[in-house]
PDB file of N, CA and C in Angstrom:
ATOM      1  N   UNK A   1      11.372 -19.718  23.737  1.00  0.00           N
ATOM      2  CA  UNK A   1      11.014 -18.873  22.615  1.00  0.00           C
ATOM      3  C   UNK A   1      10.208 -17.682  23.132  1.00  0.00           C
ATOM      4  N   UNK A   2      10.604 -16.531  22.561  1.00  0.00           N
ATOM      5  CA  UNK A   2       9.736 -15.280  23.239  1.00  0.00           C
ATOM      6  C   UNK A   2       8.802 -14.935  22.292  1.00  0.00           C
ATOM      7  N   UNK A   3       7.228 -14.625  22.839  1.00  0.00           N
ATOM      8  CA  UNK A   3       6.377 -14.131  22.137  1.00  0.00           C
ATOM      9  C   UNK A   3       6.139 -12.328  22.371  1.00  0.00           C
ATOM     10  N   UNK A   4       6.016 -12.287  21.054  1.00  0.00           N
ATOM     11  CA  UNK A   4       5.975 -10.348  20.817  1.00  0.00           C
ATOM     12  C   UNK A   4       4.577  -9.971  20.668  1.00  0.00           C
ATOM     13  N   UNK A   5       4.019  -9.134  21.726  1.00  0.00           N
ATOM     14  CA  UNK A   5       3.234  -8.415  21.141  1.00  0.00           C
ATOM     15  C   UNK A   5       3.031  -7.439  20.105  1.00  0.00           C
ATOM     16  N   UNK A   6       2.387  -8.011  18.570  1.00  0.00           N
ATOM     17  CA  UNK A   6       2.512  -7.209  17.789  1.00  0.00           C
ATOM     18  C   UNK A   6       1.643  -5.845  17.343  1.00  0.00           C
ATOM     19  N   UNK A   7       1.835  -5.413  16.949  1.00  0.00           N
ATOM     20  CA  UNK A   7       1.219  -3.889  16.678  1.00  0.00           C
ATOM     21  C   UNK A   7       1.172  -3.363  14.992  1.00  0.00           C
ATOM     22  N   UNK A   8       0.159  -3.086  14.658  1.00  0.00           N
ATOM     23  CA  UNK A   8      -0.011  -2.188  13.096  1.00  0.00           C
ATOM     24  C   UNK A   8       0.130  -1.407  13.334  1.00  0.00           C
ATOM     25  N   UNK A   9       0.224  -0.148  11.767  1.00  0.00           N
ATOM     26  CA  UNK A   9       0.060   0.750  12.000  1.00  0.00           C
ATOM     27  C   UNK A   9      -1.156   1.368  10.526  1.00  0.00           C
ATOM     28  N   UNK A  10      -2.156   1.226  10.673  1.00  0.00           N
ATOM     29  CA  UNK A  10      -2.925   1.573   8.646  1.00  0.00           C
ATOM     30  C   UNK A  10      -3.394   2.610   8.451  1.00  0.00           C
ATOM     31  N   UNK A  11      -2.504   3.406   7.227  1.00  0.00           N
ATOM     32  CA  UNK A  11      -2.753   4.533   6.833  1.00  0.00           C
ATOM     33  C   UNK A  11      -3.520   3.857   5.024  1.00  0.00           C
ATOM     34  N   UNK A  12      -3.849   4.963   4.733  1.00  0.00           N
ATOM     35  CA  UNK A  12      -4.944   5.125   3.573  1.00  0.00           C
ATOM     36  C   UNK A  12      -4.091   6.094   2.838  1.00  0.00           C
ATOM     37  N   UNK A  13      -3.815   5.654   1.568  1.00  0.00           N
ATOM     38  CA  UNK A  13      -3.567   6.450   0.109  1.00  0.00           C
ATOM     39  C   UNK A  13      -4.181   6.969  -0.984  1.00  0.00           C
ATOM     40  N   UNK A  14      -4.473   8.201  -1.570  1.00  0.00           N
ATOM     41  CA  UNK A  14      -5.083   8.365  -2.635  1.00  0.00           C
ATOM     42  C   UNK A  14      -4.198   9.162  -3.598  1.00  0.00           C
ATOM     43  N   UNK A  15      -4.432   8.795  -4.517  1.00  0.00           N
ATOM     44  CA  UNK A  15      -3.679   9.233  -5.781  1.00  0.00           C
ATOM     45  C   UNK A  15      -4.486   9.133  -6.880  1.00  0.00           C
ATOM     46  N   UNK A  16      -4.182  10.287  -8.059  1.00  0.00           N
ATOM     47  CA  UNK A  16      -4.764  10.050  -9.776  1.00  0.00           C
ATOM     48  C   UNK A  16      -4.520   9.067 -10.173  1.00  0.00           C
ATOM     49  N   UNK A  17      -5.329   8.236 -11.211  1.00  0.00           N
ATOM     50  CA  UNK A  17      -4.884   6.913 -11.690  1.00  0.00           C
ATOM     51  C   UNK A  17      -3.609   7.243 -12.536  1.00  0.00           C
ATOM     52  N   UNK A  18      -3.132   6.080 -12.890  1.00  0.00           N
ATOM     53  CA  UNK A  18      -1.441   6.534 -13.883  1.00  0.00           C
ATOM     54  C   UNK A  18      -2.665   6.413 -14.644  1.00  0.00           C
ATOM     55  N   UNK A  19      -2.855   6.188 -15.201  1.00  0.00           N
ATOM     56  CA  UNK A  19      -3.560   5.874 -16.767  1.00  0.00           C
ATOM     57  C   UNK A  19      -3.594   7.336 -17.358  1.00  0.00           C
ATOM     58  N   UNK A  20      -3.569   8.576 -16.264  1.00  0.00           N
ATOM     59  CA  UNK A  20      -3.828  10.016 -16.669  1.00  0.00           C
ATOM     60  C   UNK A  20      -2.493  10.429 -17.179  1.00  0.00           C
ATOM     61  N   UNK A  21      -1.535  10.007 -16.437  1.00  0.00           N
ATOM     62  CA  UNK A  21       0.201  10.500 -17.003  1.00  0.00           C
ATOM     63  C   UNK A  21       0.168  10.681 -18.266  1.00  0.00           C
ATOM     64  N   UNK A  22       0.758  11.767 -18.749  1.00  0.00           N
ATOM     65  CA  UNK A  22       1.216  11.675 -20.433  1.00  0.00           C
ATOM     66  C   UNK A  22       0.112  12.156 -21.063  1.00  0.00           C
ATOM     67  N   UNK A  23      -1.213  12.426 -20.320  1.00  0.00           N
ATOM     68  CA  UNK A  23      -2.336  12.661 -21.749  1.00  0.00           C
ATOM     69  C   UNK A  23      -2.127  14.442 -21.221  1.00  0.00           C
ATOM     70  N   UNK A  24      -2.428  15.259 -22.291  1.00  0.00           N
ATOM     71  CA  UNK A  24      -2.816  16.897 -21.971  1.00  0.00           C
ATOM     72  C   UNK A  24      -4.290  16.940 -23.028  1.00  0.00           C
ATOM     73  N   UNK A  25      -4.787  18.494 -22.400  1.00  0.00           N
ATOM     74  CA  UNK A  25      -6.027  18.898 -23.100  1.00  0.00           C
ATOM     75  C   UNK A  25      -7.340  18.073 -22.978  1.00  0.00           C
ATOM     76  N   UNK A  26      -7.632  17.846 -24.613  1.00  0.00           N
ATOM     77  CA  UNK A  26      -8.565  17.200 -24.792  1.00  0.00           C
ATOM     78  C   UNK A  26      -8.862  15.866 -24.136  1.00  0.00           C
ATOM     79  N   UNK A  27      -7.951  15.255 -24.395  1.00  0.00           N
ATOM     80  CA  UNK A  27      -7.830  13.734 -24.115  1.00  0.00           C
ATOM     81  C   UNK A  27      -7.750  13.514 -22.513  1.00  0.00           C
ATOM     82  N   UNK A  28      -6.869  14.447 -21.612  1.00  0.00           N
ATOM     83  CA  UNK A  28      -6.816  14.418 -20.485  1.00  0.00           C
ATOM     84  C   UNK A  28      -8.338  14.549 -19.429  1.00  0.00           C
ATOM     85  N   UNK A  29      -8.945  15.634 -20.691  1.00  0.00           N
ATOM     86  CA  UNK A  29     -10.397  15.678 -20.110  1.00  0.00           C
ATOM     87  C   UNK A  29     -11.519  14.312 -20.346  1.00  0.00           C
ATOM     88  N   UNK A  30     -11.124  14.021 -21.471  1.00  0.00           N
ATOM     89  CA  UNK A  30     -11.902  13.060 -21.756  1.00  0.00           C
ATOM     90  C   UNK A  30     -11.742  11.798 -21.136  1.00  0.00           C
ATOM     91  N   UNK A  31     -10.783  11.340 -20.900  1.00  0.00           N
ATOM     92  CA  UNK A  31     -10.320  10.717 -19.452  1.00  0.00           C
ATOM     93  C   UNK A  31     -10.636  10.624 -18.473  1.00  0.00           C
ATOM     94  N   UNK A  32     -10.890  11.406 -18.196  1.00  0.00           N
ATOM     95  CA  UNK A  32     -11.055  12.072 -16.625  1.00  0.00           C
ATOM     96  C   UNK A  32     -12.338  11.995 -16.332  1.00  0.00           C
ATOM     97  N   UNK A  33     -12.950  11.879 -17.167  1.00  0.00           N
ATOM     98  CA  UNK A  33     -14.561  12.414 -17.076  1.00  0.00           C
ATOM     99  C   UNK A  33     -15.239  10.296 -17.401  1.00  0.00           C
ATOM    100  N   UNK A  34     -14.414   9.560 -18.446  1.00  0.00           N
ATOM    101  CA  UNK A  34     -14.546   8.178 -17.976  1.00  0.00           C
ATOM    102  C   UNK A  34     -14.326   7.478 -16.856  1.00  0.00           C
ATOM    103  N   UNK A  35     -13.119   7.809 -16.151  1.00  0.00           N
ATOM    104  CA  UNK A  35     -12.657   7.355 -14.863  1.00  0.00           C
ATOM    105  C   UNK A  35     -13.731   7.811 -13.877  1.00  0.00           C
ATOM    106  N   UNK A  36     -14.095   8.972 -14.164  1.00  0.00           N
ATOM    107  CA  UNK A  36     -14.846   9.641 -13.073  1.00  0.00           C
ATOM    108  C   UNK A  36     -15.888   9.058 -13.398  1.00  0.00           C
ATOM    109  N   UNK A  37     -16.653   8.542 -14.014  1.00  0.00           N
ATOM    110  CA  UNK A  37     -18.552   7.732 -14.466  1.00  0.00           C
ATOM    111  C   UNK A  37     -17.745   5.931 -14.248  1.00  0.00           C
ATOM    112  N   UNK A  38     -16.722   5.310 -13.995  1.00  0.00           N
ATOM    113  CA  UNK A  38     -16.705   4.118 -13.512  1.00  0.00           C
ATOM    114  C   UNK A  38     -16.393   3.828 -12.154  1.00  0.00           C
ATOM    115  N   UNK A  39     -16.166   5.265 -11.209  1.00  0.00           N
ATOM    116  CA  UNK A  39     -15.002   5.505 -10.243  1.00  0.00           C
ATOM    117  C   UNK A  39     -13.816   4.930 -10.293  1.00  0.00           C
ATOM    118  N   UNK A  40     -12.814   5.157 -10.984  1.00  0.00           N
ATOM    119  CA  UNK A  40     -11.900   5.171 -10.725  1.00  0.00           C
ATOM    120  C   UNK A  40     -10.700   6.088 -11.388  1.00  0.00           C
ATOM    121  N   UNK A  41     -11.053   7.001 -11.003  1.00  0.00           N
ATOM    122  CA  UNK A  41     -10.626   8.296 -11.131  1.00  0.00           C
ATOM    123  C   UNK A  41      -9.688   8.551  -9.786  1.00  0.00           C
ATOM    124  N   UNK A  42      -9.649   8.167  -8.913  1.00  0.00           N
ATOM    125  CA  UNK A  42      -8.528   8.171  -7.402  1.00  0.00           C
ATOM    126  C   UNK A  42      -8.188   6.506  -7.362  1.00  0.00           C
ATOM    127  N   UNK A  43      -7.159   6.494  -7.433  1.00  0.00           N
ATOM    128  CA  UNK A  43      -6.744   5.380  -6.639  1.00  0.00           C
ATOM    129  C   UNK A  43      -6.545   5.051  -5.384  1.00  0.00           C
ATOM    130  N   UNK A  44      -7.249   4.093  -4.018  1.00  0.00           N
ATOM    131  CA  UNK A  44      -6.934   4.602  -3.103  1.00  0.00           C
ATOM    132  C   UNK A  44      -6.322   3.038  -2.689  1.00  0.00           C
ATOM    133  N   UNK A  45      -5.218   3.063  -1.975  1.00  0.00           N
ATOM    134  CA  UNK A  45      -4.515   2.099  -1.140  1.00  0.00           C
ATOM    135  C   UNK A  45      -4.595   2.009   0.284  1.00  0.00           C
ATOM    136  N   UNK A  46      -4.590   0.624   0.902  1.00  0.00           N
ATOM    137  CA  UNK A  46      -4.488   0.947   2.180  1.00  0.00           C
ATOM    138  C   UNK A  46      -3.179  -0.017   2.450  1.00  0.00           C
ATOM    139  N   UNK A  47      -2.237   0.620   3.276  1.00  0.00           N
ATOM    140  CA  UNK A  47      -1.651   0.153   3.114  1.00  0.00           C
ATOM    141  C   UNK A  47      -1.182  -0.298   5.017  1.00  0.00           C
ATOM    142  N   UNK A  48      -1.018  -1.193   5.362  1.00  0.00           N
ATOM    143  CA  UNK A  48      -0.662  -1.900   6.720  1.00  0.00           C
ATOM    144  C   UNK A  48       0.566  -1.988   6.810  1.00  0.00           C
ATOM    145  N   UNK A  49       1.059  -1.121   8.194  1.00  0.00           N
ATOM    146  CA  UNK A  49       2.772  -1.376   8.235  1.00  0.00           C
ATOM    147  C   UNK A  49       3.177  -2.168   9.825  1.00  0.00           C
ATOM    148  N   UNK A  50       3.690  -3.296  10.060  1.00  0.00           N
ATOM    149  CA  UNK A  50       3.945  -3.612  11.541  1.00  0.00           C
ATOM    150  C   UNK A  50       4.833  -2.672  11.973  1.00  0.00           C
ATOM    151  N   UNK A  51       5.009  -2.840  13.146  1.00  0.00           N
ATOM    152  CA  UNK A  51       5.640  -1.573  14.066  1.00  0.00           C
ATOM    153  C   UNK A  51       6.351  -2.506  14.898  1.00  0.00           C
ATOM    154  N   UNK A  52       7.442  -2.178  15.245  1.00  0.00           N
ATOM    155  CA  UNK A  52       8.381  -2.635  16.263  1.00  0.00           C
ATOM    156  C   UNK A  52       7.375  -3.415  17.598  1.00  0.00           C
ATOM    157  N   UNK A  53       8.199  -4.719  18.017  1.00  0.00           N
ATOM    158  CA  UNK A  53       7.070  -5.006  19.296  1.00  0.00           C
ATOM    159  C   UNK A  53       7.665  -4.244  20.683  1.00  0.00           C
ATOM    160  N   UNK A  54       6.895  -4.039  21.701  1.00  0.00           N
ATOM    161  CA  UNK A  54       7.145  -3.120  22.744  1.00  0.00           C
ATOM    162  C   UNK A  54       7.540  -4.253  23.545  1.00  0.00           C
ATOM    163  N   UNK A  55       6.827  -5.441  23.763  1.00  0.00           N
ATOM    164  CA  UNK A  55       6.654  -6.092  24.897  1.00  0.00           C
ATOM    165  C   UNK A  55       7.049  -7.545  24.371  1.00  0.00           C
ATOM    166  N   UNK A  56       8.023  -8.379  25.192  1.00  0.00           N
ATOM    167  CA  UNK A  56       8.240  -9.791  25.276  1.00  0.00           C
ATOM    168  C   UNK A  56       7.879 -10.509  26.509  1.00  0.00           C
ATOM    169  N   UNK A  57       7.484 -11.960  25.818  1.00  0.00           N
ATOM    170  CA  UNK A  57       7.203 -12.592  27.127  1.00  0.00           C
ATOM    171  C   UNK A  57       8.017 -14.085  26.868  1.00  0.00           C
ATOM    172  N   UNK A  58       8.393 -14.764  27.723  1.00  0.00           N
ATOM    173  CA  UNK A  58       9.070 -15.867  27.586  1.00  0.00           C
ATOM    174  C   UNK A  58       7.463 -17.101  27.449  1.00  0.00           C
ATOM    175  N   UNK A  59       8.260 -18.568  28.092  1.00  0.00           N
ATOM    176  CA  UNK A  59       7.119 -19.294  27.776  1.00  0.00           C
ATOM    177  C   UNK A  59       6.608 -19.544  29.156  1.00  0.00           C
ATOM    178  N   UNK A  60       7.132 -19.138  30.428  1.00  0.00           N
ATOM    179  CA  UNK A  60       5.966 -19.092  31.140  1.00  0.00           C
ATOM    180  C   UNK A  60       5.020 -18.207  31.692  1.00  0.00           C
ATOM    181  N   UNK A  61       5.260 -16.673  30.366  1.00  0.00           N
ATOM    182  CA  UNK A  61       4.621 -15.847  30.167  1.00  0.00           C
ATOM    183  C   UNK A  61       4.460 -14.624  31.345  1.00  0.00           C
ATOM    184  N   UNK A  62       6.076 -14.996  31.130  1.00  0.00           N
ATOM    185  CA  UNK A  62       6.864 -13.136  32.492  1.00  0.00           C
ATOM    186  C   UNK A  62       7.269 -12.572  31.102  1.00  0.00           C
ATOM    187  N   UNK A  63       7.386 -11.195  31.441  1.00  0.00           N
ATOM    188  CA  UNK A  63       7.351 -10.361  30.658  1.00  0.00           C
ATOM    189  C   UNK A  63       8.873 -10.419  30.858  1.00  0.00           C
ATOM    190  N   UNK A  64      10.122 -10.137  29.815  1.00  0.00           N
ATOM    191  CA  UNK A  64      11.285 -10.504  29.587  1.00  0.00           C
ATOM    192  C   UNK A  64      12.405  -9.478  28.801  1.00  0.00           C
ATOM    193  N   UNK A  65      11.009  -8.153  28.054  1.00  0.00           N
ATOM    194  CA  UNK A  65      11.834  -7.470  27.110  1.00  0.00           C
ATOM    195  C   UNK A  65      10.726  -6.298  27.355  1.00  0.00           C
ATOM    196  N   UNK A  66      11.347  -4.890  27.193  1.00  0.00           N
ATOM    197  CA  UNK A  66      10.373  -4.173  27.039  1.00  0.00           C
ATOM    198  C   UNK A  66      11.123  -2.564  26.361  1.00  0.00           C
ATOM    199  N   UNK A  67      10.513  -2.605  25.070  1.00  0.00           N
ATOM    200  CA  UNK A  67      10.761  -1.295  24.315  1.00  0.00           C
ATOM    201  C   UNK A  67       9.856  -0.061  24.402  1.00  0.00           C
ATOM    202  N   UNK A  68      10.323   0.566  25.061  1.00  0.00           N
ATOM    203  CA  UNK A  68       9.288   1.708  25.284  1.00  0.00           C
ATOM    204  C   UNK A  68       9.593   3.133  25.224  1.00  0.00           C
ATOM    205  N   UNK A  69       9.619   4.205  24.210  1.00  0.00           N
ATOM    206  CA  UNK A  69      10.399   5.077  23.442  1.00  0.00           C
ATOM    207  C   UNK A  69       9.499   6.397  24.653  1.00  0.00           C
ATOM    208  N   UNK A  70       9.769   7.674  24.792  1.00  0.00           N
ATOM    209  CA  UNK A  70       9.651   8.862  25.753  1.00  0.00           C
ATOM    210  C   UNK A  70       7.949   8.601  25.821  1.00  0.00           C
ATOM    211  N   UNK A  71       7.767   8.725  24.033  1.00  0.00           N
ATOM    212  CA  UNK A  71       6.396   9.510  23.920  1.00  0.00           C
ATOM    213  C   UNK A  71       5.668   8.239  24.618  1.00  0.00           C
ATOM    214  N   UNK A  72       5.965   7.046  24.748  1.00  0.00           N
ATOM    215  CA  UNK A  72       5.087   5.449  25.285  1.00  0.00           C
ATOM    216  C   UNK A  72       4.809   5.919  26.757  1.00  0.00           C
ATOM    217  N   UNK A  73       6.004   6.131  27.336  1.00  0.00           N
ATOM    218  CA  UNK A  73       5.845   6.171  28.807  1.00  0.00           C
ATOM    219  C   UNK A  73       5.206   7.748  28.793  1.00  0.00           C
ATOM    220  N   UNK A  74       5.216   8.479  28.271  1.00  0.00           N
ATOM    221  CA  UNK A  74       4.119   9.832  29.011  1.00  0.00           C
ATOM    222  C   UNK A  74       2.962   9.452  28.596  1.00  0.00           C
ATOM    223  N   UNK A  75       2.920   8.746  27.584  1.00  0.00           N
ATOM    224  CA  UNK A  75       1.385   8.772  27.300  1.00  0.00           C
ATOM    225  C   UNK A  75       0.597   7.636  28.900  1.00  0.00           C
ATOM    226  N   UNK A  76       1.592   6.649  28.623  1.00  0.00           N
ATOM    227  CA  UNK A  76       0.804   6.366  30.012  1.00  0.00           C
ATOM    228  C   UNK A  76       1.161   7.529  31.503  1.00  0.00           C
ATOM    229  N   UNK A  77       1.936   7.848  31.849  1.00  0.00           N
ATOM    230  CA  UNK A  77       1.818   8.638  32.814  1.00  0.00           C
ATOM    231  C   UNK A  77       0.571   9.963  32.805  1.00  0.00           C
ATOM    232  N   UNK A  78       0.194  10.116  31.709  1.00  0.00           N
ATOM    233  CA  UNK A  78      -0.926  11.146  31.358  1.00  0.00           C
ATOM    234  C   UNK A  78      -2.179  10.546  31.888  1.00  0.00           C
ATOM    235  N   UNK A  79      -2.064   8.890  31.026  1.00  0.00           N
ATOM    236  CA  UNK A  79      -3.319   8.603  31.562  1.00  0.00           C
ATOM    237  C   UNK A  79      -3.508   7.878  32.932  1.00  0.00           C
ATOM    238  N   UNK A  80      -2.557   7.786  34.228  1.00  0.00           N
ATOM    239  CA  UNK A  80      -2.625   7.316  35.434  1.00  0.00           C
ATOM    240  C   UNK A  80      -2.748   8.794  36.233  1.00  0.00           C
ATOM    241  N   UNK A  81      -1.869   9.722  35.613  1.00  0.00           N
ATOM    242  CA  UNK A  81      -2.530  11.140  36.256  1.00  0.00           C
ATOM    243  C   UNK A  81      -3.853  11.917  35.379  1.00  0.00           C
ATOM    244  N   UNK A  82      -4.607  12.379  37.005  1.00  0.00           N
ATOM    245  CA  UNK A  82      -5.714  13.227  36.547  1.00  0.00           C
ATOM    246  C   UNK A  82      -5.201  14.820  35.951  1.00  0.00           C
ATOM    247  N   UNK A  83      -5.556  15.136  34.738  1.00  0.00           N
ATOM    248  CA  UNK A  83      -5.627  16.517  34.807  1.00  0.00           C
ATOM    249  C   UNK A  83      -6.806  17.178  34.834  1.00  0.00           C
ATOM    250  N   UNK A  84      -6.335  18.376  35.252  1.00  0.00           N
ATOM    251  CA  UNK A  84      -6.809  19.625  35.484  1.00  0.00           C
ATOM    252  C   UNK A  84      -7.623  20.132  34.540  1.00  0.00           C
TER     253      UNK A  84
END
C-alpha cells in the first residue's frame, strides 16, 4: 500500500450576508447598520482544499512515485542555488 504525502491548500472568503439580497433603500440601510452592531455584516469562510500528493512511498518507505509540475522543481533549484 503506498502512503501520500498530503498537502492543503486555505484560502479565506468574505462576502455580504444573503440576508441583504432583495432589500433596497430604507430597509437595506437599516439592515446593514443591525448586521453591522452584531457583526455579521461579512460573511467570512475558510475554506480548505487538498492538493494533489507530490510524493509516494511504498511500505518499506522508498520513495516510489513522484509528481512534480516546472514551478516544484525551480522552486527548489532556486533554493539549492545562491543568488546574487
Amino acid at each position: 500500500m503506498l502512503r501520500y504525502i498530503t498537502r492543503t491548500v486555505t484560502r479565506t472568503e468574505s462576502h455580504l450576508n444573503p440576508q441583504l439580497d432583495g432589500l433596497t433603500g430604507a430597509e437595506y440601510r437599516r439592515m446593514c447598520r443591525y448586521l453591522t452592531s452584531i457583526g455579521e455584516l461579512l460573511v467570512v469562510r475558510e475554506i480548505v482544499e487538498e492538493l494533489p500528493p507530490k510524493y509516494a512511498f511504498d511500505e518499506r518507505g522508498e520513495l516510489v512515485w513522484v509528481n512534480l509540475t516546472e514551478d516544484d522543481i525551480r522552486a527548489e533549484m532556486n533554493k539549492l542555488t545562491p543568488q546574487p
